[in-house]
Structures are given as C-alpha cells and as structure tokens.
PDB file of N, CA and C in Angstrom:
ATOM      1  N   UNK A   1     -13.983   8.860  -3.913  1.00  0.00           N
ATOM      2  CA  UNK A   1     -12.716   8.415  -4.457  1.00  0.00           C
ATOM      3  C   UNK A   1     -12.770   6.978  -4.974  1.00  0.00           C
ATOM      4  N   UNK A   2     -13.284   5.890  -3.899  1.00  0.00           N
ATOM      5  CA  UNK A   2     -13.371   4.876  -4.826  1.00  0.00           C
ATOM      6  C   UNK A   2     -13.569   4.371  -6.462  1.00  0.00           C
ATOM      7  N   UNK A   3     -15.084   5.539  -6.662  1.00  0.00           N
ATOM      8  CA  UNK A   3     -15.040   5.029  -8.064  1.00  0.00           C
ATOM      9  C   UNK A   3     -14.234   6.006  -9.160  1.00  0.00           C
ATOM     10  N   UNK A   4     -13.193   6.532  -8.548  1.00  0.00           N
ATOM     11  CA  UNK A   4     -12.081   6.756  -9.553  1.00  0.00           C
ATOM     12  C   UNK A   4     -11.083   5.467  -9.979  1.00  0.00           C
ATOM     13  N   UNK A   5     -10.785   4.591  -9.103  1.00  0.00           N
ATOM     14  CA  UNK A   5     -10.067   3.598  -9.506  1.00  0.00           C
ATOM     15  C   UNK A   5     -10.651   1.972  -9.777  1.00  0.00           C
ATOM     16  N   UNK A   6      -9.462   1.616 -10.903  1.00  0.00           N
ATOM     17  CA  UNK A   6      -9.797   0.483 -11.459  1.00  0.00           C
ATOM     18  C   UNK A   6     -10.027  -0.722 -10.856  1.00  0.00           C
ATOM     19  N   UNK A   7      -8.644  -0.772 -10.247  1.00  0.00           N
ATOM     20  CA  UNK A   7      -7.966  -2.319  -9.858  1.00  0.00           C
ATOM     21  C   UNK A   7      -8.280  -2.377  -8.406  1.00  0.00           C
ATOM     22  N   UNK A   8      -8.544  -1.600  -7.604  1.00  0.00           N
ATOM     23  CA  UNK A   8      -7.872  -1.547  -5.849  1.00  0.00           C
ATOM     24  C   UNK A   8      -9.464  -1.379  -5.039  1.00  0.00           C
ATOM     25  N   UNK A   9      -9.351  -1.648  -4.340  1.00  0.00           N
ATOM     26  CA  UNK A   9     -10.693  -1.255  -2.970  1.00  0.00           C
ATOM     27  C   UNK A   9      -9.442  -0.451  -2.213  1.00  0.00           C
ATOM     28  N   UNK A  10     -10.669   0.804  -2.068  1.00  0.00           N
ATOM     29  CA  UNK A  10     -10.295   1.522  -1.009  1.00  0.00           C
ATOM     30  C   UNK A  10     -10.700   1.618   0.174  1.00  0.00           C
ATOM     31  N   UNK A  11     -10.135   1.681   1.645  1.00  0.00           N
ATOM     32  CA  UNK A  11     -10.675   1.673   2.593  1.00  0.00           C
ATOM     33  C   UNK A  11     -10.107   2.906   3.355  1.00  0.00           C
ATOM     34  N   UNK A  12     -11.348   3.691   3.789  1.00  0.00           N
ATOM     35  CA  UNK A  12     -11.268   4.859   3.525  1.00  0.00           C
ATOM     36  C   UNK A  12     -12.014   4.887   5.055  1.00  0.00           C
ATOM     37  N   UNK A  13     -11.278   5.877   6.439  1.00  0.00           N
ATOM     38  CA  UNK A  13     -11.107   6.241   7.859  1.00  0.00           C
ATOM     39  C   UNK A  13     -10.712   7.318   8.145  1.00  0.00           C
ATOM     40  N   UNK A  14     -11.762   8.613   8.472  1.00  0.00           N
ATOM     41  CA  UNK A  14     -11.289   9.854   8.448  1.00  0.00           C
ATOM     42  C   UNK A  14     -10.426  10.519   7.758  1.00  0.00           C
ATOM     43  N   UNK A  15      -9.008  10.431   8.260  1.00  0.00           N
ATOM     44  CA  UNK A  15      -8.162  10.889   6.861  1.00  0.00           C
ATOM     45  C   UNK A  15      -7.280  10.263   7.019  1.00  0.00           C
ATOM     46  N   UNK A  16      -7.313   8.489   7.062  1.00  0.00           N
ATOM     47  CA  UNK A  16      -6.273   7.519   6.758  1.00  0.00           C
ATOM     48  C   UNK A  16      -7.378   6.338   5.185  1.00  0.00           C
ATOM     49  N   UNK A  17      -6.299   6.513   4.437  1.00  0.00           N
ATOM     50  CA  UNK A  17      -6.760   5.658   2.946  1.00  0.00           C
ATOM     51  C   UNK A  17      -5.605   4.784   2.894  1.00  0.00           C
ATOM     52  N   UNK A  18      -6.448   3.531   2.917  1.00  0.00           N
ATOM     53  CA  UNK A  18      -5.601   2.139   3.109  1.00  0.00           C
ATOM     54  C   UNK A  18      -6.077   1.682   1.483  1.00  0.00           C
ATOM     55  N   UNK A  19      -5.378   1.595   0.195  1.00  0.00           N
ATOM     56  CA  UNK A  19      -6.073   0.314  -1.283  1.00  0.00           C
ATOM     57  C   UNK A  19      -5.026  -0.423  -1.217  1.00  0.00           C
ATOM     58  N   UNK A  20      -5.965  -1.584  -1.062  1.00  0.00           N
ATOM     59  CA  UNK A  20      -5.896  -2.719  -1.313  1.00  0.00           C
ATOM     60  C   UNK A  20      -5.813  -3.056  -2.674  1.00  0.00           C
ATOM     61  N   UNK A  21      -4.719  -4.588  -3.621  1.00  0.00           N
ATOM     62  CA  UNK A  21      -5.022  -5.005  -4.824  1.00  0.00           C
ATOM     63  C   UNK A  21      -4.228  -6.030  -4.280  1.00  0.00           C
ATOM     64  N   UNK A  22      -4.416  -7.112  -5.515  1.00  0.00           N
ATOM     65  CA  UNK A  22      -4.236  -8.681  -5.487  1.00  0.00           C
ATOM     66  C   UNK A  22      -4.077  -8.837  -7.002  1.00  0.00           C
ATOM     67  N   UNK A  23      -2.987  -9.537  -7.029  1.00  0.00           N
ATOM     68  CA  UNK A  23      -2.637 -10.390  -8.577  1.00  0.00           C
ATOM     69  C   UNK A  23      -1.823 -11.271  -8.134  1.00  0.00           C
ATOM     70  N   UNK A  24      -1.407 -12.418  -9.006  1.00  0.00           N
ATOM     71  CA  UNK A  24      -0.506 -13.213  -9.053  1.00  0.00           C
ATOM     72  C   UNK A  24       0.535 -13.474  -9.958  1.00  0.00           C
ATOM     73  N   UNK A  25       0.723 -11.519 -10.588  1.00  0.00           N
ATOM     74  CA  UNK A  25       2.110 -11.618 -11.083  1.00  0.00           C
ATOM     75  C   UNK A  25       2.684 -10.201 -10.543  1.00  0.00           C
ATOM     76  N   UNK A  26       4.034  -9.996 -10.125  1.00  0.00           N
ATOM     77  CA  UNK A  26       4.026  -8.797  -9.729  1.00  0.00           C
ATOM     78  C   UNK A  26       4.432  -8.064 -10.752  1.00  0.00           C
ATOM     79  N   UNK A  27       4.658  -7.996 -12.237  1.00  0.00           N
ATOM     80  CA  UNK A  27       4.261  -7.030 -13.062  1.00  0.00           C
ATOM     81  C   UNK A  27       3.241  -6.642 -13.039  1.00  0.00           C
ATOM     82  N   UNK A  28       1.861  -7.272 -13.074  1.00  0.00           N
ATOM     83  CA  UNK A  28       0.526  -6.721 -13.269  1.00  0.00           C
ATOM     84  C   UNK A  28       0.094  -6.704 -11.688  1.00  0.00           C
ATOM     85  N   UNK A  29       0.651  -6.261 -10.311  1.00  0.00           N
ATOM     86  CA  UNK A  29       0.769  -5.991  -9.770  1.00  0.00           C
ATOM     87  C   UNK A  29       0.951  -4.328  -9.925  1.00  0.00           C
ATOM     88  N   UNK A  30       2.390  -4.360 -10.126  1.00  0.00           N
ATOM     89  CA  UNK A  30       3.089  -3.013 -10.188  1.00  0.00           C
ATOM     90  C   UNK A  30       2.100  -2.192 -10.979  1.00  0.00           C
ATOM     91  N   UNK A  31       1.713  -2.770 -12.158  1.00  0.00           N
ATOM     92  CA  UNK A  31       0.795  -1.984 -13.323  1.00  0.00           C
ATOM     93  C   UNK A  31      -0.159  -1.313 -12.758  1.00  0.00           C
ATOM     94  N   UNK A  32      -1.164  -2.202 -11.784  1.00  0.00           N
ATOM     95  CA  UNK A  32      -2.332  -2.210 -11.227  1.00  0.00           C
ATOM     96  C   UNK A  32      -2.008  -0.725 -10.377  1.00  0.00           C
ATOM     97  N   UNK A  33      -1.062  -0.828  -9.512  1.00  0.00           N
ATOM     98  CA  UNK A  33      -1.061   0.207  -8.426  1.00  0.00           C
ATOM     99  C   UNK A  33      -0.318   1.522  -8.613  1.00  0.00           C
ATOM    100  N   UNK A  34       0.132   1.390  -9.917  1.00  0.00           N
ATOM    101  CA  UNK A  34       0.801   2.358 -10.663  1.00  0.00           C
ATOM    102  C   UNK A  34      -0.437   3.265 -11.265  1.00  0.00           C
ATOM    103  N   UNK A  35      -1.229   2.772 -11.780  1.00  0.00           N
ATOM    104  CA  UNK A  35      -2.228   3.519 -12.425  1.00  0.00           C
ATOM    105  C   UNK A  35      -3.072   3.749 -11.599  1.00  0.00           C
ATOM    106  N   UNK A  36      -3.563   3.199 -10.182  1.00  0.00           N
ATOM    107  CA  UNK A  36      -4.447   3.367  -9.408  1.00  0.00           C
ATOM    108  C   UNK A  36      -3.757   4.665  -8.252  1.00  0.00           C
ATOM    109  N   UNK A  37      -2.519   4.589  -8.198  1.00  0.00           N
ATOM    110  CA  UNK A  37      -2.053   5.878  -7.327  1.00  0.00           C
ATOM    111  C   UNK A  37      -2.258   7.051  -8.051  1.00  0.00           C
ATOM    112  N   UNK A  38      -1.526   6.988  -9.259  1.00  0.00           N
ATOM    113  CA  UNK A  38      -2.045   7.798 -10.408  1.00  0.00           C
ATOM    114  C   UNK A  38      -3.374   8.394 -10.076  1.00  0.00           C
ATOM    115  N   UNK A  39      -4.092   7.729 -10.965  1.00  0.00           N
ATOM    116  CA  UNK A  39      -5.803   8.155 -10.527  1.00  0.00           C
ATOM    117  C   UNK A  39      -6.042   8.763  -9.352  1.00  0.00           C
ATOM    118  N   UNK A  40      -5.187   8.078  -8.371  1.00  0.00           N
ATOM    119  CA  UNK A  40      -5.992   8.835  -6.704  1.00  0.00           C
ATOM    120  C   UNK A  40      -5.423   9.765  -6.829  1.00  0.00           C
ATOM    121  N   UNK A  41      -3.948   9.978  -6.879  1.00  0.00           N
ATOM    122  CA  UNK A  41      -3.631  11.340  -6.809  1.00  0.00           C
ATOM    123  C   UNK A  41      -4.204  12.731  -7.711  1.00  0.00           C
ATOM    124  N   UNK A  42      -4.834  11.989  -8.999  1.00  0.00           N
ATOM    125  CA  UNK A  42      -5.673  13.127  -9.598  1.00  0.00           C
ATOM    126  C   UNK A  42      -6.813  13.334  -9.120  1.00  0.00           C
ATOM    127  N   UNK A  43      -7.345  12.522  -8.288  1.00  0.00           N
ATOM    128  CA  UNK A  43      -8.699  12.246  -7.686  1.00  0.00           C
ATOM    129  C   UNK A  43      -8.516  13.808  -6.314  1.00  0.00           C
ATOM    130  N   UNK A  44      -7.458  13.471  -5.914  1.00  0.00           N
ATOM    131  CA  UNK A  44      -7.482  14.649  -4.548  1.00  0.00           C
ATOM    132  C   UNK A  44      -6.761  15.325  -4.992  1.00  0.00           C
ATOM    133  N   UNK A  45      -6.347  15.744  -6.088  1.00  0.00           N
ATOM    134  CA  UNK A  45      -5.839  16.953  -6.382  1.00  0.00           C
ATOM    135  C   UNK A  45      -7.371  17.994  -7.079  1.00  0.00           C
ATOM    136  N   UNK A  46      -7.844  17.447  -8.281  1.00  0.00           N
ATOM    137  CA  UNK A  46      -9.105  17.916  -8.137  1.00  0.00           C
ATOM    138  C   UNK A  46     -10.182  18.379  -7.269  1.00  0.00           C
ATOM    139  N   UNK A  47      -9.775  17.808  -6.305  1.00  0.00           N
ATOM    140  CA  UNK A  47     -10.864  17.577  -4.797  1.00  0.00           C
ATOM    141  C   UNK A  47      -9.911  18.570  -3.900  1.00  0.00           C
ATOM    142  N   UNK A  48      -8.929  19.110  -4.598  1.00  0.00           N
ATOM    143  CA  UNK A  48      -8.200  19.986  -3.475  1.00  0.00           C
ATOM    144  C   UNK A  48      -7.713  19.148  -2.261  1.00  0.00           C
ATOM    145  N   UNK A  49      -7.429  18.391  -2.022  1.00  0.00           N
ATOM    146  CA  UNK A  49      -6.905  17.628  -1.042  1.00  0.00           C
ATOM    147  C   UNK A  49      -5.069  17.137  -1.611  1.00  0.00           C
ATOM    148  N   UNK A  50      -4.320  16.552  -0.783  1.00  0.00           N
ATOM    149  CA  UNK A  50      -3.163  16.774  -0.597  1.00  0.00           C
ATOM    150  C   UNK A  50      -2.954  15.074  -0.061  1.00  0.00           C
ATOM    151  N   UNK A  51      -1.999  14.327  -1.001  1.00  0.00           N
ATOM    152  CA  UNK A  51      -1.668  13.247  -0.721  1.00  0.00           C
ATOM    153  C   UNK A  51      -0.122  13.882   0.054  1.00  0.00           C
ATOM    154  N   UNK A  52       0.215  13.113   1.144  1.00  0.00           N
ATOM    155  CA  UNK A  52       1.892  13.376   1.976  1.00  0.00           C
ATOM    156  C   UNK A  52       2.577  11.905   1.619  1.00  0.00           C
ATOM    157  N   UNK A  53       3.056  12.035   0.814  1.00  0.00           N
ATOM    158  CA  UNK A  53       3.837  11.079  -0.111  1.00  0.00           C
ATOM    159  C   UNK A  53       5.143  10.508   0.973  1.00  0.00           C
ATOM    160  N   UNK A  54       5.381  11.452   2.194  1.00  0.00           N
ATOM    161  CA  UNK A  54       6.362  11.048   3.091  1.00  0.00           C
ATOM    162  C   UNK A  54       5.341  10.180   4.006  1.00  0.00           C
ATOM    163  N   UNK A  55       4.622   9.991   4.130  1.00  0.00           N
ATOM    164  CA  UNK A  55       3.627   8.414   4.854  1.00  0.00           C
ATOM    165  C   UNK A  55       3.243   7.426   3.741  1.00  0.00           C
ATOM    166  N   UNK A  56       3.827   8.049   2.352  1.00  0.00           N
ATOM    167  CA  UNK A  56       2.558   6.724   1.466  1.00  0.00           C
ATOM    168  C   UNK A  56       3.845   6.118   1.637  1.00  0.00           C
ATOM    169  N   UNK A  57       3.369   4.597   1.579  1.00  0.00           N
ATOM    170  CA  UNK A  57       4.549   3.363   1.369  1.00  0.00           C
ATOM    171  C   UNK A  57       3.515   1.645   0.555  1.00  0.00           C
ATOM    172  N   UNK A  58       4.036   0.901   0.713  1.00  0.00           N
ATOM    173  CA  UNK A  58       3.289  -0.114   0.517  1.00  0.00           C
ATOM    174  C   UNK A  58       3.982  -1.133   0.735  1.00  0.00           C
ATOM    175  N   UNK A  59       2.669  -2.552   0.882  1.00  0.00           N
ATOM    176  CA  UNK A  59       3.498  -3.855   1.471  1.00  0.00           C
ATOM    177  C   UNK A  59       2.952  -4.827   0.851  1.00  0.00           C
ATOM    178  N   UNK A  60       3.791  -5.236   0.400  1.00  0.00           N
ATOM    179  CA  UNK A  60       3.525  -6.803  -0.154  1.00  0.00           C
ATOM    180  C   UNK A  60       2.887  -8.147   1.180  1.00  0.00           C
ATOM    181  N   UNK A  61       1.639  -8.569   0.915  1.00  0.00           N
ATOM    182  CA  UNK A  61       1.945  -9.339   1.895  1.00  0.00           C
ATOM    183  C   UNK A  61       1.045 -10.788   1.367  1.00  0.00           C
ATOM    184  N   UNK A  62       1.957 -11.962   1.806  1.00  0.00           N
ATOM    185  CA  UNK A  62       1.997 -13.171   1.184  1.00  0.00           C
ATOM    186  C   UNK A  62       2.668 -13.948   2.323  1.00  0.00           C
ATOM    187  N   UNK A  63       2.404 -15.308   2.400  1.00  0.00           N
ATOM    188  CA  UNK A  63       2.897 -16.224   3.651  1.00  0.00           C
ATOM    189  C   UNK A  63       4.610 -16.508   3.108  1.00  0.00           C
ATOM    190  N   UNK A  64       5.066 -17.079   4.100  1.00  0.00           N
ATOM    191  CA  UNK A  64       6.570 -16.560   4.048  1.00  0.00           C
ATOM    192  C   UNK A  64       7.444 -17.511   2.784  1.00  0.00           C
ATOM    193  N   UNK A  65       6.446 -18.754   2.602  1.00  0.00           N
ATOM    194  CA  UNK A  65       7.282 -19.087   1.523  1.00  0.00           C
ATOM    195  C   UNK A  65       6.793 -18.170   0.240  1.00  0.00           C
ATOM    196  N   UNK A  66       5.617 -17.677   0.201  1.00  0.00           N
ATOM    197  CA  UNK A  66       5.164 -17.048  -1.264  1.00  0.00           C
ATOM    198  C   UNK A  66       5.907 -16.053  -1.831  1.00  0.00           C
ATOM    199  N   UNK A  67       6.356 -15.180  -0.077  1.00  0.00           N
ATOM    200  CA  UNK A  67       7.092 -13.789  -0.108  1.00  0.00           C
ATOM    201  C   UNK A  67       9.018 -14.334  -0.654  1.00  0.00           C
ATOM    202  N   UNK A  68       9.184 -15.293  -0.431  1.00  0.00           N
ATOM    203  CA  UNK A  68      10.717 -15.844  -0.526  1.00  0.00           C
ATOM    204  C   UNK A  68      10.502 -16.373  -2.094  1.00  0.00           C
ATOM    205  N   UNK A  69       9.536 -16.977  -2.954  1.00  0.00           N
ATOM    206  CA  UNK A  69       9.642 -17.035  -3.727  1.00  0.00           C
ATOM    207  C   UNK A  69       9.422 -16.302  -5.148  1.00  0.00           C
ATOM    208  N   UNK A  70       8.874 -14.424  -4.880  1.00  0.00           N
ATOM    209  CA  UNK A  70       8.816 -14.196  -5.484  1.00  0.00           C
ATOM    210  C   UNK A  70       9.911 -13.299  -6.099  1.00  0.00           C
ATOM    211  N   UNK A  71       9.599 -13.242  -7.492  1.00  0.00           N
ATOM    212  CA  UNK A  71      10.654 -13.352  -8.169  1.00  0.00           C
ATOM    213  C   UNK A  71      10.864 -11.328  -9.012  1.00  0.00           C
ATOM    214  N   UNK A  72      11.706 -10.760  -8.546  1.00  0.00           N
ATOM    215  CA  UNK A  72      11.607  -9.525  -8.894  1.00  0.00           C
ATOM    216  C   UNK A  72      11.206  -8.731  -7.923  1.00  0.00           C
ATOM    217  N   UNK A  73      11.039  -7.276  -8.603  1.00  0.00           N
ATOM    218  CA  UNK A  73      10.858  -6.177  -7.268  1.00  0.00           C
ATOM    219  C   UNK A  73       9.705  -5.188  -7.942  1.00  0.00           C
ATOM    220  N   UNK A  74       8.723  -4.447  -6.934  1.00  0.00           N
ATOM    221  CA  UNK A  74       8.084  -3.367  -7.304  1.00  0.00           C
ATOM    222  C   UNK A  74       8.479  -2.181  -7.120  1.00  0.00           C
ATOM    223  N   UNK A  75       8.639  -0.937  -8.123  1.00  0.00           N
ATOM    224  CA  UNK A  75       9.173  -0.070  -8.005  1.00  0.00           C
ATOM    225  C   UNK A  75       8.010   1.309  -8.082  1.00  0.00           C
ATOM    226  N   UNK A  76       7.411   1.614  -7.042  1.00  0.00           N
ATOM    227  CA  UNK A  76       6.631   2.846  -7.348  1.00  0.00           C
ATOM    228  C   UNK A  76       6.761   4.148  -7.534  1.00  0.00           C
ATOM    229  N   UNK A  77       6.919   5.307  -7.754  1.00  0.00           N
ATOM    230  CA  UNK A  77       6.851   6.242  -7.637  1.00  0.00           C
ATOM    231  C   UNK A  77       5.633   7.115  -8.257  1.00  0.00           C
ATOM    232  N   UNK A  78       5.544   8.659  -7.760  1.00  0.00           N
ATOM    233  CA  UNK A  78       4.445   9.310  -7.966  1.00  0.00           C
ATOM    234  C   UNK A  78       5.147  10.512  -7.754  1.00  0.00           C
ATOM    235  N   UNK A  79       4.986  11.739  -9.253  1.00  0.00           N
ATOM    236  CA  UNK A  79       5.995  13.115  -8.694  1.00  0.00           C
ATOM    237  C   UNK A  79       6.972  13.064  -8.709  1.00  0.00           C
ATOM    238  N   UNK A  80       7.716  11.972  -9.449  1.00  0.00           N
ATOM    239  CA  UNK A  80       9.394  12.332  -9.314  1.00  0.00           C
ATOM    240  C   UNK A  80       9.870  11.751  -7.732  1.00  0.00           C
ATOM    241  N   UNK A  81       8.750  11.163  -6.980  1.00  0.00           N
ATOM    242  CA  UNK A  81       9.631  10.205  -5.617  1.00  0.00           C
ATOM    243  C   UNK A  81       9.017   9.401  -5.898  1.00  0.00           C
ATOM    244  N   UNK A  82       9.713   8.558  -4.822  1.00  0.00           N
ATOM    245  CA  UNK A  82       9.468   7.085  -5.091  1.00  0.00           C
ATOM    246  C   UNK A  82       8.489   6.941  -3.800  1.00  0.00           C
ATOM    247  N   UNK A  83       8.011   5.506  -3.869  1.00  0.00           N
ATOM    248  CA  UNK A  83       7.129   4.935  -2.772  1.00  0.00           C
ATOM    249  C   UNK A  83       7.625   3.959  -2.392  1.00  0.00           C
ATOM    250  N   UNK A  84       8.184   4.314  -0.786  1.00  0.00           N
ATOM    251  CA  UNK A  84       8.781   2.743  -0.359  1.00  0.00           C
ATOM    252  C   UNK A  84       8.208   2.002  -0.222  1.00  0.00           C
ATOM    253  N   UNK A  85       8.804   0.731   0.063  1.00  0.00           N
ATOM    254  CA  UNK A  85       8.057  -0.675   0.211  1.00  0.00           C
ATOM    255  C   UNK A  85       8.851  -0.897   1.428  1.00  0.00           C
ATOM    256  N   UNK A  86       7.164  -1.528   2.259  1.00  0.00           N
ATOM    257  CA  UNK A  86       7.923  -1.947   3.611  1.00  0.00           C
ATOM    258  C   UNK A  86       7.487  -2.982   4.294  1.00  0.00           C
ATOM    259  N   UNK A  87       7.945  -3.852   5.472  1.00  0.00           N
ATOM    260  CA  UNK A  87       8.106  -5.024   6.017  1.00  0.00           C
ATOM    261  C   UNK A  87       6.519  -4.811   6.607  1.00  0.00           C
ATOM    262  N   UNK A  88       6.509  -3.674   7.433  1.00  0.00           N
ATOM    263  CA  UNK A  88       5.130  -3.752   8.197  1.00  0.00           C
ATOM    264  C   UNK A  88       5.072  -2.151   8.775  1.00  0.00           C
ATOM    265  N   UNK A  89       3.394  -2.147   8.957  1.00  0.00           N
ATOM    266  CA  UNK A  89       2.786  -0.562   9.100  1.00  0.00           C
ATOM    267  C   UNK A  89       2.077  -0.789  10.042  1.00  0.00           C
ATOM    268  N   UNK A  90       1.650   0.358  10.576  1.00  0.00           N
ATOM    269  CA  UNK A  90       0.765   1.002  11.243  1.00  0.00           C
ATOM    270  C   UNK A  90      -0.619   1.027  10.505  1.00  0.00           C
ATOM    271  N   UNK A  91      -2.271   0.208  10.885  1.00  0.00           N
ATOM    272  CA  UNK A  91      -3.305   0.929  10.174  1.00  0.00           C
ATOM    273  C   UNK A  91      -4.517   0.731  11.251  1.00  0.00           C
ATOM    274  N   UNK A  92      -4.401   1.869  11.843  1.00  0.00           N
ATOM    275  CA  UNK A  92      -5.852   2.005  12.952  1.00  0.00           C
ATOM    276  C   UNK A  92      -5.450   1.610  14.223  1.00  0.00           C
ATOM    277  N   UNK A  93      -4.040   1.950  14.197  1.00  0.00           N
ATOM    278  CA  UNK A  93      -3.646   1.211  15.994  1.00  0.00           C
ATOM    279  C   UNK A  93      -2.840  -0.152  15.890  1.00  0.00           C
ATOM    280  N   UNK A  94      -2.727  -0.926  14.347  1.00  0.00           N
ATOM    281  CA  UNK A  94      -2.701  -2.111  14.316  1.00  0.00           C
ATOM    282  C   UNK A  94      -1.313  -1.907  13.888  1.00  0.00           C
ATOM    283  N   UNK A  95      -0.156  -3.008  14.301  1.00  0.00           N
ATOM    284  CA  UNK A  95       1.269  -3.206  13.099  1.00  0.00           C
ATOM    285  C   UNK A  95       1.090  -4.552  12.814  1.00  0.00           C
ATOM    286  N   UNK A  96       0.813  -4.378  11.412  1.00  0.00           N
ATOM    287  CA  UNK A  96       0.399  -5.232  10.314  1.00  0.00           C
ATOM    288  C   UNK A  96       2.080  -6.157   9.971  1.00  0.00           C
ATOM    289  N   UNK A  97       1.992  -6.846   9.667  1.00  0.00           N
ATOM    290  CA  UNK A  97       3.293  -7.126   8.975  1.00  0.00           C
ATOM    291  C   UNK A  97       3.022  -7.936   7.367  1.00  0.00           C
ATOM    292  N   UNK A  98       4.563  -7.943   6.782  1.00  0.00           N
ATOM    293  CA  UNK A  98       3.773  -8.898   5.596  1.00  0.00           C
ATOM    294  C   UNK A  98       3.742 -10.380   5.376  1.00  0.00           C
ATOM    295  N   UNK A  99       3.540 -11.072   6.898  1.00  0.00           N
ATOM    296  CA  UNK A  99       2.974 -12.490   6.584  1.00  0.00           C
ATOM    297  C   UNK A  99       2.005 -12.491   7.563  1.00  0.00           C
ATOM    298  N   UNK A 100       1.455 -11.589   7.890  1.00  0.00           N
ATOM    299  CA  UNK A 100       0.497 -10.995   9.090  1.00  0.00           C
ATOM    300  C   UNK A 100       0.413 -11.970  10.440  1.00  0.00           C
ATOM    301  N   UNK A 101       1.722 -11.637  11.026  1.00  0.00           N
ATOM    302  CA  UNK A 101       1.714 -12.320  12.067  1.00  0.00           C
ATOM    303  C   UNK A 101       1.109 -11.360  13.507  1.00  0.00           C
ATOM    304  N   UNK A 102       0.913 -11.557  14.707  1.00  0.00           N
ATOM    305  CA  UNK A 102       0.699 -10.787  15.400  1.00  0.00           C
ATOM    306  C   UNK A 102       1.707 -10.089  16.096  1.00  0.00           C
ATOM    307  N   UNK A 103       3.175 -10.735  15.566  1.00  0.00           N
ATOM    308  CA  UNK A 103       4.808 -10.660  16.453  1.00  0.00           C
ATOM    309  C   UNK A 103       5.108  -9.160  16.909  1.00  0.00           C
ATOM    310  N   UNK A 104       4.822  -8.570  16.022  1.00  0.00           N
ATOM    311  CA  UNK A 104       5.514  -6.816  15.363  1.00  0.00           C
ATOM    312  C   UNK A 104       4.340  -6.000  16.361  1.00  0.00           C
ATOM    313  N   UNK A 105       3.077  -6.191  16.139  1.00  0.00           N
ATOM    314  CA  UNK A 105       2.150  -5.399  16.864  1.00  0.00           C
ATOM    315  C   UNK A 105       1.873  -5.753  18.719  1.00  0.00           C
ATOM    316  N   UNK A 106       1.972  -7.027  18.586  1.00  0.00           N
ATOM    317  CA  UNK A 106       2.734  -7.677  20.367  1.00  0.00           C
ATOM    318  C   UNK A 106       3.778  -6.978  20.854  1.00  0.00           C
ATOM    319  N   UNK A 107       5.247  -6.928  20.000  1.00  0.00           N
ATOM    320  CA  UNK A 107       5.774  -5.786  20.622  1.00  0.00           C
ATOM    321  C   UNK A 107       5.847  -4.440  20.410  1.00  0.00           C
ATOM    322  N   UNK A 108       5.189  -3.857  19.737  1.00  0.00           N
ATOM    323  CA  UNK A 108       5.384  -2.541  19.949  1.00  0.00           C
ATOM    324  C   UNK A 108       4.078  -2.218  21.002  1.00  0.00           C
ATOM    325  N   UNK A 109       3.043  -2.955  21.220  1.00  0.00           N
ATOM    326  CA  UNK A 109       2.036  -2.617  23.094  1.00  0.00           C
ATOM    327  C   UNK A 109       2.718  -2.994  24.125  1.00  0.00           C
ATOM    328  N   UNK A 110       4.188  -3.992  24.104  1.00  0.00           N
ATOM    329  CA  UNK A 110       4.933  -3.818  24.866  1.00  0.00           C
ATOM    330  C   UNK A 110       5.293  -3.212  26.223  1.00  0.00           C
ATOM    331  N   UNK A 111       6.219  -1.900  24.553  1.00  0.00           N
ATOM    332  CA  UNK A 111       7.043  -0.862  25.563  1.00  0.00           C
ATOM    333  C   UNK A 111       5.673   0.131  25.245  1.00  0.00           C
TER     334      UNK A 111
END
C-alpha cells in the first residue's frame, strides 16, 4: 500500500493503518489527504480489503499556540461520508492527543 500514495507515510500494524502528512498550509493539507485517502481506498478495494470508515477519523496535531492560530477548517470525506476530525485517538494502546501531551492517555490507565 505504501507505494500507492503520494504525500503521506504509512504506518502499517496488523490491521491498524496510521498516514501520516505535514504541510504548512491547511489547503494543501486537505489536498494532500484528500487524494491520498482516495488512492488508499482504491488501493484496498482492488486488494479486496475493506476500509470501516466508522473508525477512520483524523487529527491535526500542532503545539497549542499553532493549533489556536490556524486559520480555517479541514473537511474530508470518502463515499458520500465524511471523516471526522478529532481532539485525540487511540494508536497501539496509546491516547495521542493533538498537542501530544501525555494528560488524555494518563487518564484513561487510570480508571
């Protein structure tokens, strides 16, 4: 799958796929991961495999003034749904957040 796409590294764990991309505008942001979901999803549809679009999401993540100053929104979709965007995930046991603090994954080993 990797070398189907342009813009993104994929990191790729049994059957969890984490891509990664980086720009410093979020139009050519949006562009980047618009065409790279694209691609993957033709990538495992060919391959007979099955993206669950109710787990895909994505996160912006940037230190807290970068995230407060940017300007506009990313809007994904794939299939007629959309792809949320979210504060912080789950990847390998880990809750990530998007100024990657350790706060969110401290408490949820908690409870």
């Amino acid at each position: 799958m990797p070398k189907c796409l342009d813009y993104e590294m994929a990191r790729l764990f049994a059957d969890y796929t984490s891509l990664t991309f980086s720009s410093c505008s979020l139009p050519i942001l949006q562009d980047k991961m618009s065409k790279d979901l694209t691609e993957t999803a033709i990538w495992l549809y060919v391959n007979k495999l099955t993206l669950n679009l109710s787990k895909t999401d994505f996160m912006l993540i940037r230190s807290r003034l970068r995230i407060a100053a940017l300007d506009g929104k990313i809007e994904l979709s794939l299939f007629n749904t959309d792809v949320k965007q979210v504060k912080s995930t789950k990847c390998l046991g880990v809750r990530i957040d998007k100024n990657l603090t350790w706060n969110g994954h401290l408490q949820s080993i908690r409870h």
